[in-house]
Protein backbone atom coordinates (compact mmCIF):
# COMPACT_ATOMS: atom_id res chain seq x y z
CA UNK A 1 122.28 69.36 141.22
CA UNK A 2 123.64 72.47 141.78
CA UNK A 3 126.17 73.62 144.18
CA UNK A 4 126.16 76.39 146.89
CA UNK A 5 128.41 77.49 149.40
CA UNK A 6 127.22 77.25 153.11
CA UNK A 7 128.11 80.73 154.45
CA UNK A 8 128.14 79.22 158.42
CA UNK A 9 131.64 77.89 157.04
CA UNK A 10 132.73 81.47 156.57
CA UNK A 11 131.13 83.00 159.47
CA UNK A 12 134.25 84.51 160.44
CA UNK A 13 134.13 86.63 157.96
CA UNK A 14 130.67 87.57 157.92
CA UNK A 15 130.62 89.67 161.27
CA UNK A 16 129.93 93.28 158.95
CA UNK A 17 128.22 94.30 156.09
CA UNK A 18 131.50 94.93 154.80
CA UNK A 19 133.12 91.97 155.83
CA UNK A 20 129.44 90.06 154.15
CA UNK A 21 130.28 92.15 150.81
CA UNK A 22 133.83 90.88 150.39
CA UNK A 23 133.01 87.18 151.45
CA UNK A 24 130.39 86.96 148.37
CA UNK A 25 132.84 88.33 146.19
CA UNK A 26 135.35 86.03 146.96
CA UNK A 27 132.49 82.91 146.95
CA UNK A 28 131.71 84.33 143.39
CA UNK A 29 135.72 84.11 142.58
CA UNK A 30 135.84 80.58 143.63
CA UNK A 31 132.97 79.60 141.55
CA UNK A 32 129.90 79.19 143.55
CA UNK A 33 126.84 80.61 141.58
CA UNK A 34 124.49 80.27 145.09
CA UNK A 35 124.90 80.29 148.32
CA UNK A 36 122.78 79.25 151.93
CA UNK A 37 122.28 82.12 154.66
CA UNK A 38 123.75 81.07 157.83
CA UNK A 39 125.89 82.82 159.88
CA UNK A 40 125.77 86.03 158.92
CA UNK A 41 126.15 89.30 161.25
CA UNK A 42 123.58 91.83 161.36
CA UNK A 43 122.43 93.28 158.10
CA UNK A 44 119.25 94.40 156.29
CA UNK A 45 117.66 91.90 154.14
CA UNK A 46 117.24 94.47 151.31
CA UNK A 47 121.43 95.50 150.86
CA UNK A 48 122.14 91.53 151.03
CA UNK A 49 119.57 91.13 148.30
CA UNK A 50 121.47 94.13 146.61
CA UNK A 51 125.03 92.28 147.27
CA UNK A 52 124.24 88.85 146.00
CA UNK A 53 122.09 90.59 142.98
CA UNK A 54 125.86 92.16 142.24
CA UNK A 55 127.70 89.41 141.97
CA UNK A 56 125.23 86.78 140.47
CA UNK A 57 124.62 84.99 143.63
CA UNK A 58 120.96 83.22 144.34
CA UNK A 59 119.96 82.66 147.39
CA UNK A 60 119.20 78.98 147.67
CA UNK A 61 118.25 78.37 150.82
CA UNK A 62 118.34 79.79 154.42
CA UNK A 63 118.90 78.64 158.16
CA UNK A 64 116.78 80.53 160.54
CA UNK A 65 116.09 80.47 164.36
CA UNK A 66 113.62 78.17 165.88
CA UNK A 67 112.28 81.45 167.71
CA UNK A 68 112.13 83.42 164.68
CA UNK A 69 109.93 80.64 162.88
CA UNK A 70 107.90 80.68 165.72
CA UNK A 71 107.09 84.29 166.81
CA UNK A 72 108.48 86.24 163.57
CA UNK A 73 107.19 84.03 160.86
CA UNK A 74 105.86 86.72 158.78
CA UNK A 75 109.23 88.47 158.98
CA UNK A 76 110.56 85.27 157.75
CA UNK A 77 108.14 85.23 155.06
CA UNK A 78 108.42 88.85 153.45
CA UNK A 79 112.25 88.31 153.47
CA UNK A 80 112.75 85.00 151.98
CA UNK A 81 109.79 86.22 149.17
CA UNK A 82 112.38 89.30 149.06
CA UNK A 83 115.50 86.75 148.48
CA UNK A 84 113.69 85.04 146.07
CA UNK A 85 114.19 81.87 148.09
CA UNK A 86 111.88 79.11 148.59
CA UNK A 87 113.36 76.70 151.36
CA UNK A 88 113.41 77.84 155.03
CA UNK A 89 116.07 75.54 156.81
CA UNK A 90 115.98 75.11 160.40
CA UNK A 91 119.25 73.75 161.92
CA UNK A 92 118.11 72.00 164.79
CA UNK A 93 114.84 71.11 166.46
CA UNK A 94 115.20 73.09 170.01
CA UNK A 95 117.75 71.55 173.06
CA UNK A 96 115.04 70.62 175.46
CA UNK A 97 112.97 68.45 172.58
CA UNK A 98 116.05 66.46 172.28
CA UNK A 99 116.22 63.39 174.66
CA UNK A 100 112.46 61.76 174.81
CA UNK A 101 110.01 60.47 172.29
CA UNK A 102 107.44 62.96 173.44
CA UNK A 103 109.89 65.66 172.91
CA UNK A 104 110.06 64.52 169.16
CA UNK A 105 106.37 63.74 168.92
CA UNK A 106 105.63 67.23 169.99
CA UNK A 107 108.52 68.96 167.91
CA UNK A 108 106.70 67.17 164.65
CA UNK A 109 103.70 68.62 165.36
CA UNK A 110 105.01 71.76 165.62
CA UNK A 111 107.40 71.55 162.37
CA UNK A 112 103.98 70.63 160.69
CA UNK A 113 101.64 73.87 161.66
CA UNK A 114 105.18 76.06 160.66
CA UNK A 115 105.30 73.87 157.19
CA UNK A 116 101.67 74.89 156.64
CA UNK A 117 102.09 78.38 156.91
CA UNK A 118 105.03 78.78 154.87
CA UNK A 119 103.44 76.54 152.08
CA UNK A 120 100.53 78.67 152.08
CA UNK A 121 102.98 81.96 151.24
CA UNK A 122 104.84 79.60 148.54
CA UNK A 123 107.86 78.19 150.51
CA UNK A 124 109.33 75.08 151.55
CA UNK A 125 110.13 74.17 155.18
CA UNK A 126 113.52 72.18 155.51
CA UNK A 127 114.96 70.46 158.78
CA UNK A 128 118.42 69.82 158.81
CA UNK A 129 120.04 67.04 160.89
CA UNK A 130 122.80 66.60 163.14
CA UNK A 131 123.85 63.15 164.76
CA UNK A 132 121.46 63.27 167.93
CA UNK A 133 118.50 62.73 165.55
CA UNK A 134 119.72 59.11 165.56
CA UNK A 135 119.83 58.34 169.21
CA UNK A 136 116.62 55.54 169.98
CA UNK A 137 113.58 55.60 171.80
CA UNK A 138 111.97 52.61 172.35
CA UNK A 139 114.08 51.45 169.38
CA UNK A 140 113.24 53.77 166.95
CA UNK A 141 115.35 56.91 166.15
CA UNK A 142 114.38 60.78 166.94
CA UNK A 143 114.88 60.95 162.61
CA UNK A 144 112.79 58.27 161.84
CA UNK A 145 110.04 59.77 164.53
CA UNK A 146 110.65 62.73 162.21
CA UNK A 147 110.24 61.35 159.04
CA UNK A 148 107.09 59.41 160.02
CA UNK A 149 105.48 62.44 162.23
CA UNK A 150 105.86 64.83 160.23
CA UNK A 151 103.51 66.05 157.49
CA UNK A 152 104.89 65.06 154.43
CA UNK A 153 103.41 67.73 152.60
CA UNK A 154 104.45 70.30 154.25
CA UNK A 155 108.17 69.19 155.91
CA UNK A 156 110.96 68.61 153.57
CA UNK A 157 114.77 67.18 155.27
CA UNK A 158 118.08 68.89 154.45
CA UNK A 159 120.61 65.90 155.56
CA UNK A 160 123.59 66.79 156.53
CA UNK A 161 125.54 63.44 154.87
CA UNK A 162 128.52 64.05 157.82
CA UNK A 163 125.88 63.93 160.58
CA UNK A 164 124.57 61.42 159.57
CA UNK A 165 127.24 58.98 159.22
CA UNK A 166 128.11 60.19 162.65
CA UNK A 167 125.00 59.49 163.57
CA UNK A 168 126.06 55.66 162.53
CA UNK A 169 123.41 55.70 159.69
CA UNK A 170 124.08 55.16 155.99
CA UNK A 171 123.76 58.38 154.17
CA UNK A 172 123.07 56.66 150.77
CA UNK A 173 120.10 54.70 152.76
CA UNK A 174 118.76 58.21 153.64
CA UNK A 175 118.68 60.02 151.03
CA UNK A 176 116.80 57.46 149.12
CA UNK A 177 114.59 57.16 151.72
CA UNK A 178 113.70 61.20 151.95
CA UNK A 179 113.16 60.90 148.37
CA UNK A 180 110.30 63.54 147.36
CA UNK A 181 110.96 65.29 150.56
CA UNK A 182 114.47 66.47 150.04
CA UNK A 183 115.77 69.24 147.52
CA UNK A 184 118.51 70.59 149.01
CA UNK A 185 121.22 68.42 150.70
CA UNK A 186 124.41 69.29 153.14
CA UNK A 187 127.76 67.68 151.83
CA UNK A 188 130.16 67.66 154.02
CA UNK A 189 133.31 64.65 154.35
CA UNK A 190 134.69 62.83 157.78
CA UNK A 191 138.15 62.31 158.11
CA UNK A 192 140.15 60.62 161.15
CA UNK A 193 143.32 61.42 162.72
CA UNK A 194 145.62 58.76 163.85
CA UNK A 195 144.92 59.94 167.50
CA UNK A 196 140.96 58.36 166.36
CA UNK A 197 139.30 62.03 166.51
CA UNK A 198 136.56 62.63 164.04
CA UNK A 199 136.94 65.29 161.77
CA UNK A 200 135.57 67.45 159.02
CA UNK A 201 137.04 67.61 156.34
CA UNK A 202 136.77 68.70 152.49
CA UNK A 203 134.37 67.05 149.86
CA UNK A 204 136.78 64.12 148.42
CA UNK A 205 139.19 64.48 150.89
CA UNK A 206 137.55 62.37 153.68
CA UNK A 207 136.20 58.50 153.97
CA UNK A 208 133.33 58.89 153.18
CA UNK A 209 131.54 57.50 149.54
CA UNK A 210 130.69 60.39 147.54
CA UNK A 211 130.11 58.56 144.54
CA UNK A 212 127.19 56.81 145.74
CA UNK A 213 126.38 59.45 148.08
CA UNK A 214 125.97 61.72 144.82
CA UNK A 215 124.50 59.42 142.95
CA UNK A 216 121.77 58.60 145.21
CA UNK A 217 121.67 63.10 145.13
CA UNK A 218 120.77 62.32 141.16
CA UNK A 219 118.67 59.81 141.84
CA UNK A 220 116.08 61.14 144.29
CA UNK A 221 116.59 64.52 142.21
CA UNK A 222 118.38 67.11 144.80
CA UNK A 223 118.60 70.62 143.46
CA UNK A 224 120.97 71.99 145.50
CA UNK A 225 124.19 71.01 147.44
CA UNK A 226 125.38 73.08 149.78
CA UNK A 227 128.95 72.89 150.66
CA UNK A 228 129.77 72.98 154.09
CA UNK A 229 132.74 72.32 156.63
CA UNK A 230 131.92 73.37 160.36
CA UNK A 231 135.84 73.48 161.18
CA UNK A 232 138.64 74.03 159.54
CA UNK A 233 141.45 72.80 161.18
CA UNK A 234 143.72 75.93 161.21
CA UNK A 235 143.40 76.17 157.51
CA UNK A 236 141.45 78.89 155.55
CA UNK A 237 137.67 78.19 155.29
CA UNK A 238 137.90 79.94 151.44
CA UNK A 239 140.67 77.40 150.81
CA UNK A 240 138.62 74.53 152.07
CA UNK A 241 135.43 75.39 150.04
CA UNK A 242 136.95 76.07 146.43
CA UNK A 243 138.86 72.36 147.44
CA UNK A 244 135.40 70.47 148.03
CA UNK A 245 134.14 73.12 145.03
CA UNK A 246 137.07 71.70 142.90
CA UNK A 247 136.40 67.63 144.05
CA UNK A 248 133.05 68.07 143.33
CA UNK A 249 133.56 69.04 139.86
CA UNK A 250 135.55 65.77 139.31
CA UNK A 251 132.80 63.87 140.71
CA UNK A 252 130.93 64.91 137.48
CA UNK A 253 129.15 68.05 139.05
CA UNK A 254 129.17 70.18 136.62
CA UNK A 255 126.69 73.11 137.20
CA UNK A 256 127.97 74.99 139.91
């Protein structure tokens, strides 16, 4: 597995091409070889292209609006063939499919057709999870409707390990169960304050079991692992990422 940085962690400083330039320089610095699009201010696909071509960046996968899959597709297309990147993340099925079984049923479907047409220009779609994915109808959970509705073939997941121990599923469990349908994965640790708030909080530096968690990455063979941390507490996000970056190598990860 490789790792990337999640640029939604820096999207502070991603507001300007300029400010987009320096940030992948200092990504590059840290040691990050790829990164995931997210976040980003306006800029034209073709000078990012140029940017991460300059400092040896790939582009390794991508979040992109739920309206933009659905109405600009072929925009989304031509630039990801331009990025030479083949997974097309979307963050989060849409608010209003969110709290019934129908609303999951139809959001499936839909995931599906958008799957199709990317496949058929060489790409990969990728969903990627938050917590409210786990909340039951009719005891089953909105992810498992979206593991078993979806078309296998053509919908890959991108779990977010945070979410979904938030989520209070086991991370390990899913990610062995996602197997064949999973290539790039989210990691991201949970901390807690004495005051019992939830936190984010750097690879290695949380509770949670990253051992197993990137074992089980090995296992179902993951090619990428992006590095992520929504909030940083007050403390600088570059800091954060070359600390998970750092952790991670001790884990054993050792292409970066």
């Amino acid at each position: 597995m490789k790792l990337a940085a999640q640029l939604f962690t820096l999207r502070d400083y991603l507001k300007t091409t300029k400010d987009i330039e320096a940030t992948l320089k200092k990504v590059k610095g840290i040691g990050y070889n790829a990164v995931q699009v997210s976040g980003l201010g306006p800029i034209d696909p073709k000078v990012l292209k140029e940017m991460t071509d300059s400092e040896g960046l790939d582009i390794c996968a991508t979040h992109i609006s739920y309206a933009d899959l659905t109405d600009k597709l072929d925009e989304v297309i031509e630039k990801h063939h331009l990025w030479g990147c083949k997974y097309v993340g979307l963050g989060a099925m849409p608010l209003e499919q969110r709290s019934s079984k129908q609303g999951y049923l139809d959001f499936a479907k839909q995931a599906s057709e958008i799957g199709r047409q990317l496949k058929s220009a060489g790409l990969k779609f990728i969903y990627h999870n938050h917590n409210f994915e786990f909340a039951k109808y009719n005891g089953i959970t909105g992810m498992d409707i979206l593991f078993q509705e979806t078309d296998p073939d053509v919908v890959d997941f991108e779990l977010d390990v945070y979410w979904v121990q938030a989520g209070g599923a086991d991370p390990v469990d899913w990610i062995r169960k996602v197997k064949d349908r999973m290539k790039v994965v989210h990691l991201k640790d949970m901390a807690v304050t004495s005051e019992r708030e939830q936190r984010y909080a750097e690879v290695g530096e949380g509770n949670m079991n990253f051992e197993r968690i990137l074992e089980a990455c090995k296992e179902i063979g993951v090619e990428w692992g992006a590095v992520e941390q929504d909030q940083c507490y007050g403390k600088n996000a570059f800091d954060c990422l070359e600390l998970s970056f750092h952790n991670l190598r001790q884990y054993g990860i050792e292409e970066a």
